[in-house]
N, C-alpha and C. Protein backbone atom coordinates (compact mmCIF):
# COMPACT_ATOMS: atom_id res chain seq x y z
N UNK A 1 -20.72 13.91 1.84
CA UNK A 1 -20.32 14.35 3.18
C UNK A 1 -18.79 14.47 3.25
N UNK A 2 -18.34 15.28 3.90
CA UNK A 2 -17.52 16.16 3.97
C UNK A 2 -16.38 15.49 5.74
N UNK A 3 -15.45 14.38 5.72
CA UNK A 3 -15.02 13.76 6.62
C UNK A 3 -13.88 14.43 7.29
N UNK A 4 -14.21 15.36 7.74
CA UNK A 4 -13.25 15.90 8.36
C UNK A 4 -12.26 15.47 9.89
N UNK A 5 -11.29 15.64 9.92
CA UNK A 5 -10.31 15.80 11.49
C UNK A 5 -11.51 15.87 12.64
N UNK A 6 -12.00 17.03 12.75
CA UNK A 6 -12.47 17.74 13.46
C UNK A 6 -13.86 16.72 13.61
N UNK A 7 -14.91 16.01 12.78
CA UNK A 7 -15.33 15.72 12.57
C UNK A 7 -15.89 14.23 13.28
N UNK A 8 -14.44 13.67 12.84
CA UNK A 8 -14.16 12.27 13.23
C UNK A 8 -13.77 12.54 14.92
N UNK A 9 -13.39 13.86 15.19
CA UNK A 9 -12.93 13.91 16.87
C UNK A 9 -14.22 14.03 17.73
N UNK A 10 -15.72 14.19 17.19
CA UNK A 10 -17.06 14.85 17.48
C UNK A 10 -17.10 13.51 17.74
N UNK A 11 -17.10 12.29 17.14
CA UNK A 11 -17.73 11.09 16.99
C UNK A 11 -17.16 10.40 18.56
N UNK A 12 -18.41 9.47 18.78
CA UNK A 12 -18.17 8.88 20.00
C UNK A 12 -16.83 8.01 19.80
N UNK A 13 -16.05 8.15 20.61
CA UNK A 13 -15.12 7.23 20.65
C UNK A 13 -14.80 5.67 21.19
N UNK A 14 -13.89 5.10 20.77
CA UNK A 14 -12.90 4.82 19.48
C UNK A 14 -13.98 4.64 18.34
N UNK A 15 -13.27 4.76 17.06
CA UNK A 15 -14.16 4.81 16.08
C UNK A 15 -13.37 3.57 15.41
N UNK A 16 -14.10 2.72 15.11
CA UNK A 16 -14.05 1.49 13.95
C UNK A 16 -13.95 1.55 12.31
N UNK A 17 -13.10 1.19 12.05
CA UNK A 17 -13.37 1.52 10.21
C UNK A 17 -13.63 0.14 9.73
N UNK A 18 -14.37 -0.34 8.90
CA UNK A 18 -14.79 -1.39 8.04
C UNK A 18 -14.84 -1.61 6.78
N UNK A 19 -14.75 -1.98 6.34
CA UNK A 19 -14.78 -2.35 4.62
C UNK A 19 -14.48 -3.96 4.80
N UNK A 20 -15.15 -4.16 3.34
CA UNK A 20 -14.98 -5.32 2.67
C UNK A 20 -14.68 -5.79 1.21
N UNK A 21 -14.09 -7.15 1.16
CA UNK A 21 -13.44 -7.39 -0.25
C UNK A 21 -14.20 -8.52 -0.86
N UNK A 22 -14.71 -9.04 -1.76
CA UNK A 22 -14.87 -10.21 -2.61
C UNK A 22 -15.85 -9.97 -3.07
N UNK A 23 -17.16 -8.78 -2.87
CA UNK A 23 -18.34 -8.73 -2.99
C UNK A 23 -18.87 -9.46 -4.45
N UNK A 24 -18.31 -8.61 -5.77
CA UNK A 24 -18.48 -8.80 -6.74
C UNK A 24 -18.13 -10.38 -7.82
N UNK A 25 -17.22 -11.11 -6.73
CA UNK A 25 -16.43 -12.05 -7.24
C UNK A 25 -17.42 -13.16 -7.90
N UNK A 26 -16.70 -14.43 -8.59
CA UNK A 26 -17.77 -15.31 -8.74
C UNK A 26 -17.17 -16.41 -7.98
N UNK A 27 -16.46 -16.19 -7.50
CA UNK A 27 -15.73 -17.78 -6.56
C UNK A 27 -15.21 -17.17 -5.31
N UNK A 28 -15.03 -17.50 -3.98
CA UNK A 28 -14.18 -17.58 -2.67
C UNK A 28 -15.27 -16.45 -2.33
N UNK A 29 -14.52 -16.65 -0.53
CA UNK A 29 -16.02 -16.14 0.45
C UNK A 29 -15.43 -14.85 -0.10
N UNK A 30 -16.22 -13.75 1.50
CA UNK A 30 -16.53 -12.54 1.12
C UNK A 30 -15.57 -12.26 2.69
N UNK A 31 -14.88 -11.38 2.55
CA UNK A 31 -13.25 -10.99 3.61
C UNK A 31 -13.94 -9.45 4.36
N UNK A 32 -13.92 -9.15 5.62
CA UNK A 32 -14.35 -7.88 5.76
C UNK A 32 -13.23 -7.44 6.99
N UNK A 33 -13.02 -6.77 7.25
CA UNK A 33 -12.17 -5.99 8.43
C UNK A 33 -12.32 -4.68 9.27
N UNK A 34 -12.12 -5.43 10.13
CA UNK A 34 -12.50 -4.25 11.34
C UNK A 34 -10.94 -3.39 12.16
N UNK A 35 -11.33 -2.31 11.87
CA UNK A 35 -9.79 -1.49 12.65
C UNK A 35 -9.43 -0.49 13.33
N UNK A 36 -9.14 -0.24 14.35
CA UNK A 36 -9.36 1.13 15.52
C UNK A 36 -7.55 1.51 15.06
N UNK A 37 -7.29 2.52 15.50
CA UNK A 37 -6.09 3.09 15.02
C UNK A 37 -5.51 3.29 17.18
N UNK A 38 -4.60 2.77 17.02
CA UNK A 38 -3.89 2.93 18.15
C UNK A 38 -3.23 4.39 18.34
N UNK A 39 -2.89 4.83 17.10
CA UNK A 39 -1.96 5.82 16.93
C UNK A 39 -1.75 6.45 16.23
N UNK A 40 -1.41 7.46 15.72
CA UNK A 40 -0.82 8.46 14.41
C UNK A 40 -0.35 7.72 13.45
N UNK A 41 0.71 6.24 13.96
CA UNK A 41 1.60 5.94 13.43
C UNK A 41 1.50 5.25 12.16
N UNK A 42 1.90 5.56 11.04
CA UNK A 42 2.11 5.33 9.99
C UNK A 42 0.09 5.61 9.45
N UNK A 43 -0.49 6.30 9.90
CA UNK A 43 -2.32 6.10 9.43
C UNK A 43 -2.05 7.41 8.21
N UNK A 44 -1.28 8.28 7.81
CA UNK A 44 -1.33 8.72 6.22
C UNK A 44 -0.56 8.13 5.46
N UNK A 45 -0.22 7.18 5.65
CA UNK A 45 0.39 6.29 4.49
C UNK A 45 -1.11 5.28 3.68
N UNK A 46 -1.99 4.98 4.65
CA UNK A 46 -3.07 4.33 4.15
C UNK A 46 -3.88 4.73 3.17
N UNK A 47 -4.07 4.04 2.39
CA UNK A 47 -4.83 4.44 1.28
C UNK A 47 -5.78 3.40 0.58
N UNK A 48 -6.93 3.69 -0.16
CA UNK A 48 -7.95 2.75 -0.60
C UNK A 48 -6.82 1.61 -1.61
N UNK A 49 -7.71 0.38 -0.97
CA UNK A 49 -6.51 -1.04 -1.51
C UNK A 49 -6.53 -1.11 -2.62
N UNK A 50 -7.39 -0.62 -3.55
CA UNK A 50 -7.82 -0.78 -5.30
C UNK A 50 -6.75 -0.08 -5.90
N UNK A 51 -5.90 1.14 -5.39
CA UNK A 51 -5.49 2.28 -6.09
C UNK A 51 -4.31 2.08 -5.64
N UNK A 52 -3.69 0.50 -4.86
CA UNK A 52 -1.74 0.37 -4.39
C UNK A 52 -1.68 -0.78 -5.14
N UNK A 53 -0.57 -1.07 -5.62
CA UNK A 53 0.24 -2.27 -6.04
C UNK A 53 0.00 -3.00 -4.93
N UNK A 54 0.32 -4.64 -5.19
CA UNK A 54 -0.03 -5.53 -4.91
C UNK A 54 1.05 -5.28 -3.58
N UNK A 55 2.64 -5.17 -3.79
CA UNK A 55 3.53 -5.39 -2.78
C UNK A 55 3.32 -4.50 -2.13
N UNK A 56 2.99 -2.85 -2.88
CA UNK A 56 2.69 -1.71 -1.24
C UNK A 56 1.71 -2.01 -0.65
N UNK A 57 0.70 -2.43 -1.17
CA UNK A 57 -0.75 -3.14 -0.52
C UNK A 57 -0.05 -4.03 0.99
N UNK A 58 0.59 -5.11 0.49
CA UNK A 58 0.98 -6.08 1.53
C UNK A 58 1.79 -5.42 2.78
N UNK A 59 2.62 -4.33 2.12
CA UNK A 59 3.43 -4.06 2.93
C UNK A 59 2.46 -3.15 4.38
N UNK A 60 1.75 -2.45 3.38
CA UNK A 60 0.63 -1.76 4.23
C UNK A 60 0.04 -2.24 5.14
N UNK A 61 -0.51 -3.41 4.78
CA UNK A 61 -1.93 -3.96 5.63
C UNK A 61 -0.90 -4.38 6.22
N UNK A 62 0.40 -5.08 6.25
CA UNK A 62 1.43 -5.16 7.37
C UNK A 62 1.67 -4.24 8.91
N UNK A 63 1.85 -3.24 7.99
CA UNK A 63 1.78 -1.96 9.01
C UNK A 63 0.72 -1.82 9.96
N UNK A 64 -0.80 -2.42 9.36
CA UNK A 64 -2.01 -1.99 10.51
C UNK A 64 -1.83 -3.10 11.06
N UNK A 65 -1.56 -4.11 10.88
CA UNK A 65 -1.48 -5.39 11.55
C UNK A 65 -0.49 -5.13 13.07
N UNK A 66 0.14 -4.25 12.55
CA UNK A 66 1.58 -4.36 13.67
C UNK A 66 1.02 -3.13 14.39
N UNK A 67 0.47 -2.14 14.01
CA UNK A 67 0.79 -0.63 14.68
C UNK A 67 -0.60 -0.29 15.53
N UNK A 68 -2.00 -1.52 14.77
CA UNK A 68 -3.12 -0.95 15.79
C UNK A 68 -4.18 -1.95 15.94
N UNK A 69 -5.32 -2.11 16.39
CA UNK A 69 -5.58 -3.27 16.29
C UNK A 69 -6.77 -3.40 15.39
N UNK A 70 -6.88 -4.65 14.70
CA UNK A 70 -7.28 -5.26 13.44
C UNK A 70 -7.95 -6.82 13.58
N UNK A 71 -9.11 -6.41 13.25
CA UNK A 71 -9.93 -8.01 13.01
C UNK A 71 -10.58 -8.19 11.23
N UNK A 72 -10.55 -9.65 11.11
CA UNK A 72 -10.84 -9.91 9.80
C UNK A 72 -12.38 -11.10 10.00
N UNK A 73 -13.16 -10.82 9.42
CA UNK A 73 -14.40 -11.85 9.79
C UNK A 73 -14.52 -12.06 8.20
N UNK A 74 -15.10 -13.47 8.18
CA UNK A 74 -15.32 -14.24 7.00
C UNK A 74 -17.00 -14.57 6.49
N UNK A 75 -16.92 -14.77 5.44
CA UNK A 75 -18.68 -15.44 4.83
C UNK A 75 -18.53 -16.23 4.41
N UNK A 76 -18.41 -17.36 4.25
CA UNK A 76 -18.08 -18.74 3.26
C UNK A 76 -18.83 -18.61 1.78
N UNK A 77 -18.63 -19.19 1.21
CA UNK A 77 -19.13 -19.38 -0.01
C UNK A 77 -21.10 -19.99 -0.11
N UNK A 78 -20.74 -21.05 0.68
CA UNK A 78 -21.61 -21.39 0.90
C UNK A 78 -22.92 -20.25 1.68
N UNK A 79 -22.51 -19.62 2.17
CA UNK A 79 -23.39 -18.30 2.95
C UNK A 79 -23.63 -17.83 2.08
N UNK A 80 -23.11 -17.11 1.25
CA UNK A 80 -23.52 -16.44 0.19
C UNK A 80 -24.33 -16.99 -0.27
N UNK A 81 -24.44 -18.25 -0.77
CA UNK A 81 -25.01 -19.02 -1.63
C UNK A 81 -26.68 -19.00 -1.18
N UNK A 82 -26.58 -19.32 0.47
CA UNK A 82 -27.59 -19.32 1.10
C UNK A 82 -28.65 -18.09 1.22
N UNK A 83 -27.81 -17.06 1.46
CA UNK A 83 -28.41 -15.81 2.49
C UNK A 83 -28.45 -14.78 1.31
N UNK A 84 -27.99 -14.57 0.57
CA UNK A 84 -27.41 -14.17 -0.42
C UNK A 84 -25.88 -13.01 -0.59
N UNK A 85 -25.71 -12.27 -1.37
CA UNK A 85 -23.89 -11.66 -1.18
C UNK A 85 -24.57 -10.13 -0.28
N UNK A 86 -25.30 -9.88 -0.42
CA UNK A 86 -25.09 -8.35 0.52
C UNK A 86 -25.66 -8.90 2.50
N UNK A 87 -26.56 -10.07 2.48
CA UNK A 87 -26.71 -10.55 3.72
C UNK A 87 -25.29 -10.90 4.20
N UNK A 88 -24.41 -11.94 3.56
CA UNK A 88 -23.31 -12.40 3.72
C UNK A 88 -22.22 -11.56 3.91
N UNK A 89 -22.11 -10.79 3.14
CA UNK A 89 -21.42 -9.51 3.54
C UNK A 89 -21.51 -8.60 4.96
N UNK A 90 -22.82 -8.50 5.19
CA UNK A 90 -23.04 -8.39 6.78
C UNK A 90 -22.61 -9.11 7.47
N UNK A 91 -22.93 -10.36 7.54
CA UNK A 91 -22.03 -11.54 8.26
C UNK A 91 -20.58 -11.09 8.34
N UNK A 92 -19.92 -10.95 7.14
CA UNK A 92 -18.76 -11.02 7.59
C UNK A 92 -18.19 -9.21 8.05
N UNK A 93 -18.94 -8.87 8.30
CA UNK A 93 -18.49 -7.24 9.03
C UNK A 93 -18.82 -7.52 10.46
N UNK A 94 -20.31 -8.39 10.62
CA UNK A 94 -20.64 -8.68 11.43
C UNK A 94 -19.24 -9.40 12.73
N UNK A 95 -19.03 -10.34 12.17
CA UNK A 95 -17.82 -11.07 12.59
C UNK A 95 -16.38 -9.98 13.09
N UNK A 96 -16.32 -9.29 11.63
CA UNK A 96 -14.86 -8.90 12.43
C UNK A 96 -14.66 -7.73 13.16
N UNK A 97 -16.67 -7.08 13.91
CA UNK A 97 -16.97 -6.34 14.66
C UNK A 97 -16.81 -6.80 16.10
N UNK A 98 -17.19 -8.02 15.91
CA UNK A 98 -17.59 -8.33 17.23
C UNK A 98 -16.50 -8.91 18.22
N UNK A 99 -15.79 -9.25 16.71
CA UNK A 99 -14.44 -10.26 17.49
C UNK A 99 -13.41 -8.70 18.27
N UNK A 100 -13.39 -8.05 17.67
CA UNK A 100 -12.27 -6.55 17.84
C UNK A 100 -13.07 -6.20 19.07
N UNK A 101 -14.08 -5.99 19.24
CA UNK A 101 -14.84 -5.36 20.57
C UNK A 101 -14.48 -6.40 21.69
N UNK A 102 -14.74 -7.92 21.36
CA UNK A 102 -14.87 -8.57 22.42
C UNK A 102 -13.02 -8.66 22.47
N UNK A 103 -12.05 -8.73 21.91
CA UNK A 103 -10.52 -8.40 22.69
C UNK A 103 -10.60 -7.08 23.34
N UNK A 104 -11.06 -6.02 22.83
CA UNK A 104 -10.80 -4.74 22.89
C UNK A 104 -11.46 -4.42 24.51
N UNK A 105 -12.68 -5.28 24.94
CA UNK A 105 -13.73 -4.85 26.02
C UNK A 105 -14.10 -3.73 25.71
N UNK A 106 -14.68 -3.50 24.56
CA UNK A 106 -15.39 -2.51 24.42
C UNK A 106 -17.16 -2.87 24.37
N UNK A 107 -17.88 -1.66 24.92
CA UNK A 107 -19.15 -2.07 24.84
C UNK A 107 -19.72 -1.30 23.68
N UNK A 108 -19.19 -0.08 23.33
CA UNK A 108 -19.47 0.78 22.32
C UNK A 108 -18.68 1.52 21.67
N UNK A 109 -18.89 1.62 20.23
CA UNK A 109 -18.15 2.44 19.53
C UNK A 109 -18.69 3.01 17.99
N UNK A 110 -17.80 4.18 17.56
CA UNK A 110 -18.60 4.27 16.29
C UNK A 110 -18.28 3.29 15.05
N UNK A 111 -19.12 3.05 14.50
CA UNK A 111 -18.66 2.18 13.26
C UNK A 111 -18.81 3.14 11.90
N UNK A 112 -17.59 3.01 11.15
CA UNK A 112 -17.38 3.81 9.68
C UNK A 112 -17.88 2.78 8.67
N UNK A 113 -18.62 2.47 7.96
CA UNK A 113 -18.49 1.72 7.01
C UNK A 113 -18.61 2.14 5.86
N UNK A 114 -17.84 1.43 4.97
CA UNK A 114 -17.56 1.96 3.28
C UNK A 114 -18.91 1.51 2.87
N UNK A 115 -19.60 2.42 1.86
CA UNK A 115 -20.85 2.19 0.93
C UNK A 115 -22.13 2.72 1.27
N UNK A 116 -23.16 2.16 1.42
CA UNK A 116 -24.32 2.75 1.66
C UNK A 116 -24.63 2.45 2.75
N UNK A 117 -24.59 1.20 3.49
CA UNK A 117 -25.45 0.33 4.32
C UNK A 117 -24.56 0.49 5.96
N UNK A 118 -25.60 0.52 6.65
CA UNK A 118 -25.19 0.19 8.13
C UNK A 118 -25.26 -1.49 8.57
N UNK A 119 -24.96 -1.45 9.56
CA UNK A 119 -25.17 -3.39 9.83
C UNK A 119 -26.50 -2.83 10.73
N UNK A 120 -27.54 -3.98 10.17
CA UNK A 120 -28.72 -3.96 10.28
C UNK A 120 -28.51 -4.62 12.10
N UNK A 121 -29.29 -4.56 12.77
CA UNK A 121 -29.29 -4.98 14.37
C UNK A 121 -28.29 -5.21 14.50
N UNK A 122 -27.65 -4.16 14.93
CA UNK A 122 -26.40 -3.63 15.40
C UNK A 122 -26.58 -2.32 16.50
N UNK A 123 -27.54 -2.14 17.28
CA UNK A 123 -28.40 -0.95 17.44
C UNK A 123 -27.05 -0.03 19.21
N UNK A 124 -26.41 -1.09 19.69
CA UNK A 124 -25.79 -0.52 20.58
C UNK A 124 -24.34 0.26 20.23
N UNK A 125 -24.47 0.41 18.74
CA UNK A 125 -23.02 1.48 18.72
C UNK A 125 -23.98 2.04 17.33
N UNK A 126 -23.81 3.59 17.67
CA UNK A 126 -23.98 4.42 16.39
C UNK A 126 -23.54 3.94 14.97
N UNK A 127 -23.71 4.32 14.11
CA UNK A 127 -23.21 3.61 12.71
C UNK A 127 -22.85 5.17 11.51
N UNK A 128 -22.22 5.02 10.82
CA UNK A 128 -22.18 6.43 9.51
C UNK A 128 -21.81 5.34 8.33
N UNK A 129 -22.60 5.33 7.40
CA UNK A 129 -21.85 4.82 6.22
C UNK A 129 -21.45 5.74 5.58
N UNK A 130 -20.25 5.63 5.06
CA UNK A 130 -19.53 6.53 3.95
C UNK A 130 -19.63 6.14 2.68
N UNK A 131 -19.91 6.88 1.69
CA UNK A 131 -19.64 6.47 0.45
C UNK A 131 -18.05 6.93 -0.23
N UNK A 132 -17.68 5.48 -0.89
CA UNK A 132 -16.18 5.87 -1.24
C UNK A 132 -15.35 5.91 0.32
N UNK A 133 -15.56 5.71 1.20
CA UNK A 133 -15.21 5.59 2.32
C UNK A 133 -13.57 5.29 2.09
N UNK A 134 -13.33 3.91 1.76
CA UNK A 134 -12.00 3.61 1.99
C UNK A 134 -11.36 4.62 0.97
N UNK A 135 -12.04 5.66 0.60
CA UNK A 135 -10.78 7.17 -0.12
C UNK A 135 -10.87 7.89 0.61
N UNK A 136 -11.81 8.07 1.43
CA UNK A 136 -11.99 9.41 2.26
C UNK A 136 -12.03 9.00 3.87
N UNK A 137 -11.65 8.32 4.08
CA UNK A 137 -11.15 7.99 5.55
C UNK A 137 -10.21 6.98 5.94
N UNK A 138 -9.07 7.18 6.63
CA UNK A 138 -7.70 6.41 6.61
C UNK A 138 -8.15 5.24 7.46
N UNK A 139 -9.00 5.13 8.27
CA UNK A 139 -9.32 4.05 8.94
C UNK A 139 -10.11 3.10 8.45
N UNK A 140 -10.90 3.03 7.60
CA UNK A 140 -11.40 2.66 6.71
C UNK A 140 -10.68 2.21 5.53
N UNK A 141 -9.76 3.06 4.78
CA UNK A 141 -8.71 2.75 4.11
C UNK A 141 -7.61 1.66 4.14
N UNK A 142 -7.54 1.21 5.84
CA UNK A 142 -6.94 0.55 6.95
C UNK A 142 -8.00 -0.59 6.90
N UNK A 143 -8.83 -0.65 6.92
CA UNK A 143 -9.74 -1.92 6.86
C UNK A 143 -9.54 -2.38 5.47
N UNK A 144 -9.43 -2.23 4.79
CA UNK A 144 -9.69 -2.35 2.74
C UNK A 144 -8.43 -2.96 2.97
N UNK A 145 -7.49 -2.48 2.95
CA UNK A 145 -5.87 -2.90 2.97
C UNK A 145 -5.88 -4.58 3.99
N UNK A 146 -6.43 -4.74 4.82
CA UNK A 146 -6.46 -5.59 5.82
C UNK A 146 -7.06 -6.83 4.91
N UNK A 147 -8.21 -6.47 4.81
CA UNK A 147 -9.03 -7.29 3.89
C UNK A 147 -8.78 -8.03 2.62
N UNK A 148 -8.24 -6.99 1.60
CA UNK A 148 -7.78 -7.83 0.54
C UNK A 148 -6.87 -8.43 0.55
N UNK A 149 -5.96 -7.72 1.34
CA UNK A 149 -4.37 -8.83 1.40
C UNK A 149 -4.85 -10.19 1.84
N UNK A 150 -5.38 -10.27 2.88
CA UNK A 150 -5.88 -11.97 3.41
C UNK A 150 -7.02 -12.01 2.54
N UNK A 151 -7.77 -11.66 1.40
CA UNK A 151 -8.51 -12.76 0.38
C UNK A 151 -7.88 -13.23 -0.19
N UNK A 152 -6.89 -12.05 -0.75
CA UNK A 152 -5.66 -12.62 -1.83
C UNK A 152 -4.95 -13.33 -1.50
N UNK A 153 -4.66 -13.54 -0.49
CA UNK A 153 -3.52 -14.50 -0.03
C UNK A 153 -4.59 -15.71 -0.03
N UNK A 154 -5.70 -15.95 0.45
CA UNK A 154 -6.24 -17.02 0.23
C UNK A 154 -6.76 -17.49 -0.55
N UNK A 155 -7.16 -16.94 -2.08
CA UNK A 155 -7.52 -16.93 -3.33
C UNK A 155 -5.92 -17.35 -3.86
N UNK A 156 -5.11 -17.47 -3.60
CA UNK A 156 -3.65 -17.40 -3.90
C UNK A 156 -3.38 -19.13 -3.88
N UNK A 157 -3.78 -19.14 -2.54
CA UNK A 157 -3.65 -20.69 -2.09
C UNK A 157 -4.17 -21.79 -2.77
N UNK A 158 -5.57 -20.98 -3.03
CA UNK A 158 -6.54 -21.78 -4.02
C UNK A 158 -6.17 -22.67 -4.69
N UNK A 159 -5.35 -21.32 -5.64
CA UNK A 159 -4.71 -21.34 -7.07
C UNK A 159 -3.80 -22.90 -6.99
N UNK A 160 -3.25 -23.23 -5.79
CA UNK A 160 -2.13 -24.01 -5.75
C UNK A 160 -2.84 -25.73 -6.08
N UNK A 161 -4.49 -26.11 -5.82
CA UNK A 161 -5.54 -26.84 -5.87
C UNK A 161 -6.09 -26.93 -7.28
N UNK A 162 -6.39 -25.88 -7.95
CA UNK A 162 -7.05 -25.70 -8.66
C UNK A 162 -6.37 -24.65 -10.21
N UNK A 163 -5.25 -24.93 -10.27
CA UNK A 163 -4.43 -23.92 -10.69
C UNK A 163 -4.78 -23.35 -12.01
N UNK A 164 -6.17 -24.48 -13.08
CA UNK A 164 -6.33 -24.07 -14.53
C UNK A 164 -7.19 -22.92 -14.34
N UNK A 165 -7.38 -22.60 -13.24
CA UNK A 165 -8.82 -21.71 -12.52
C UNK A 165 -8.13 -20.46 -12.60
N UNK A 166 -6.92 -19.83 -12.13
CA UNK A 166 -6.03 -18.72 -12.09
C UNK A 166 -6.52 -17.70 -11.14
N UNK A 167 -6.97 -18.30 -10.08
CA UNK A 167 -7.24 -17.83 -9.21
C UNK A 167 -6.23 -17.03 -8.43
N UNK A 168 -4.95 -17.29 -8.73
CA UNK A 168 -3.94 -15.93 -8.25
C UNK A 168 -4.00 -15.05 -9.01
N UNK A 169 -4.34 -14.92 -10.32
CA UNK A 169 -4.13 -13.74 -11.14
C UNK A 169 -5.91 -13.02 -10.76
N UNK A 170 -6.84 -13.39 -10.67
CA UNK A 170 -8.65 -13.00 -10.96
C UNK A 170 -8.84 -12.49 -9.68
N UNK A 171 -8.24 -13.39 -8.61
CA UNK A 171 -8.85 -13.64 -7.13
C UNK A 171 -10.01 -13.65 -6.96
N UNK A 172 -11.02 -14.58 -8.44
CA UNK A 172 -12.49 -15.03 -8.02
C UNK A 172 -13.30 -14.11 -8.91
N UNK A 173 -12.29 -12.84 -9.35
CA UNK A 173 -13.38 -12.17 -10.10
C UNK A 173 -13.69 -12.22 -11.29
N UNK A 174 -14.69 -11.98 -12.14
CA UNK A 174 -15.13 -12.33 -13.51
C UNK A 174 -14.60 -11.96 -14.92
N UNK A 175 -13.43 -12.47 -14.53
CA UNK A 175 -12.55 -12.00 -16.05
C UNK A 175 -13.09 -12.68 -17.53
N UNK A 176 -12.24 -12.90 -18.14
CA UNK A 176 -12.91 -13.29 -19.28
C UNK A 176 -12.13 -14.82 -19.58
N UNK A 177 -11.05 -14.98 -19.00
CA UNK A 177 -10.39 -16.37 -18.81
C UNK A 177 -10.97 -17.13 -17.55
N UNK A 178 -11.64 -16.27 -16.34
CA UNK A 178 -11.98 -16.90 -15.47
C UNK A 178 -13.55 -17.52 -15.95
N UNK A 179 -14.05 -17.19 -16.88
CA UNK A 179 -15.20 -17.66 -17.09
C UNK A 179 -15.36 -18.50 -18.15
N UNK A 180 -14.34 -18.49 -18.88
CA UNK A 180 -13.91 -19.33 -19.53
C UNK A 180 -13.12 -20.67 -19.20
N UNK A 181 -12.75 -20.75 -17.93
CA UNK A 181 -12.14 -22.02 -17.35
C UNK A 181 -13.57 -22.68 -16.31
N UNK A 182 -14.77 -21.50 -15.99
CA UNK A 182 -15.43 -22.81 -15.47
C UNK A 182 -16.39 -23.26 -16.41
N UNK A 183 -16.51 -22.54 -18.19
CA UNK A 183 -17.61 -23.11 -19.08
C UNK A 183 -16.52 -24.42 -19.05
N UNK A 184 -15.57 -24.26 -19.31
CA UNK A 184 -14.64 -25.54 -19.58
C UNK A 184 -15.08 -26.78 -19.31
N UNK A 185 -14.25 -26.27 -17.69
CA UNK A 185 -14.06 -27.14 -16.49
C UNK A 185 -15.29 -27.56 -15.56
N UNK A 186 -16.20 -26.58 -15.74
CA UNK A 186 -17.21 -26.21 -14.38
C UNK A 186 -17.00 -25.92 -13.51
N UNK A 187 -18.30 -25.24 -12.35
CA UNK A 187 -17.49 -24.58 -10.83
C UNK A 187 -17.03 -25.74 -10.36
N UNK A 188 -15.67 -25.28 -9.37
CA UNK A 188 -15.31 -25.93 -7.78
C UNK A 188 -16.61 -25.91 -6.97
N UNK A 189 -16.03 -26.27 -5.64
CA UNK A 189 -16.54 -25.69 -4.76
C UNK A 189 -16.80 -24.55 -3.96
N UNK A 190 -15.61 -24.16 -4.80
CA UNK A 190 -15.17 -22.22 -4.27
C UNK A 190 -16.43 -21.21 -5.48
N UNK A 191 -17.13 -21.99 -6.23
CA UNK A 191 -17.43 -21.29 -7.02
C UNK A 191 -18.72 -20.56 -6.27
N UNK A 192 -19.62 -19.72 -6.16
CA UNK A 192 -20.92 -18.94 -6.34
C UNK A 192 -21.75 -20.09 -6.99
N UNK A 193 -22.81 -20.41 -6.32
CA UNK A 193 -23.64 -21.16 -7.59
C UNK A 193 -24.94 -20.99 -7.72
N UNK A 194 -24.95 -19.39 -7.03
CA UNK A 194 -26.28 -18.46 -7.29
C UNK A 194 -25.95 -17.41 -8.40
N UNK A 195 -24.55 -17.59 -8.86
CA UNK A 195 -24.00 -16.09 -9.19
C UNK A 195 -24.32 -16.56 -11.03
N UNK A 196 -24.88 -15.73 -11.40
CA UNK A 196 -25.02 -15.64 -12.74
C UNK A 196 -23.45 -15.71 -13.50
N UNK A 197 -22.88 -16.33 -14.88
CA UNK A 197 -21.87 -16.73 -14.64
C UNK A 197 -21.20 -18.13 -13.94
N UNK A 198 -22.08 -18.98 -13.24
CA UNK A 198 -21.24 -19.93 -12.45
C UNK A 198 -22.73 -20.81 -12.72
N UNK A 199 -23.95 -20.22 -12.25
CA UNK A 199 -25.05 -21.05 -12.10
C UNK A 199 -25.39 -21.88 -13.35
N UNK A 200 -25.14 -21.23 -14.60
CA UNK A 200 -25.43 -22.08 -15.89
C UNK A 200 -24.60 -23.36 -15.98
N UNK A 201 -23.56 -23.47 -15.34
CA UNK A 201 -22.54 -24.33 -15.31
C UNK A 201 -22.90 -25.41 -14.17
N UNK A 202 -23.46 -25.14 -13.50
CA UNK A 202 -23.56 -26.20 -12.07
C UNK A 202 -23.88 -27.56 -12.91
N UNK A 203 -23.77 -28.89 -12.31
CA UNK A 203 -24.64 -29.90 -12.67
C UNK A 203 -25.33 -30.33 -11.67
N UNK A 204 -26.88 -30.52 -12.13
CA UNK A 204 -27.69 -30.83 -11.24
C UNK A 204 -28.13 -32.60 -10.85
């Protein structure tokens, strides 16, 4: 599908962009963000968070922070663990939908979300999932940027606890040193301990 100007102006208004970060990881929750664009201002500078350096990244998700308004909802580790990572992942879109509407007083709006999936009973605002979304829509692009900067920054913190883990350099994801420090060491508590990778390691 084909996201056009014209397109996005058809759609009920304000329109929401969403994405989320940690999905794939084997340690720390799952980060999602919600973001309406106030303005023109600075929204073609945005771009999908995978494809900026770490400092234009920050500087970016700076920019939506300041120029429009922006919510971040969380999944704990433990959720995941429970519900499993694509339920949990709802949760946390879930969250940083509801929180942006309820400042915003909004009763309805459209929601963009990056990937395949809509949020399941969610039935009073229309929904479009995009695929590749945070490349092909700046508001969305604007959510991604939002998102990873605050995992990373909190995968960062981690690091400061747990530092043989290198959780500032991985941010949780399955490198080949990161999986190698929990055959070591074994998981934290930050670890997945449904996640293939982490589960052989648990002690029971």
């Amino acid at each position: 599908m084909r996201i056009t100007k014209a397109f996005l102006q058809s759609l009920l208004q304000p329109i929401i962009g969403i994405d989320e970060v940690g999905r794939g990881c084997l340690a720390g929750p799952v980060y999602a963000a919600a973001v309406i664009f106030k303005s023109e201002k600075d929204v073609k500078t945005y771009f999908d968070s995978k494809t900026i350096q770490e400092a234009q990244r920050q500087k970016l998700a700076s920019s939506v922070l300041r120029y429009h308004h922006a919510e971040i909802g969380v999944a704990s580790v433990e959720e995941v663990d429970q519900v499993n990572i694509r339920q949990a992942t709802f949760l946390a879109m879930r969250r940083a939908v509801e929180v942006l509407m309820q400042k915003n007083n909004l009763k309805t709006a459209t929601l963009l979300i990056d990937g395949r999936d809509t949020l399941p009973d969610f039935g009073h605002c229309p929904q479009l999932a995009v695929i590749s979304g945070d490349e092909k829509v700046r508001v969305i692009s604007a959510a991604s940027l939002v998102a990873k900067v605050a995992r990373d920054q909190f995968m960062t913190q981690l690091s400061e606890q747990f530092g043989h883990y290198g959780f500032d350099q991985h941010k949780g994801y399955g490198t080949k040193y990161h999986r190698e420090q929990i055959q070591k060491h074994g998981p934290t508590q930050w670890h997945r301990k449904t996640f293939a990778g982490v589960k052989e390691f648990v002690q029971n």
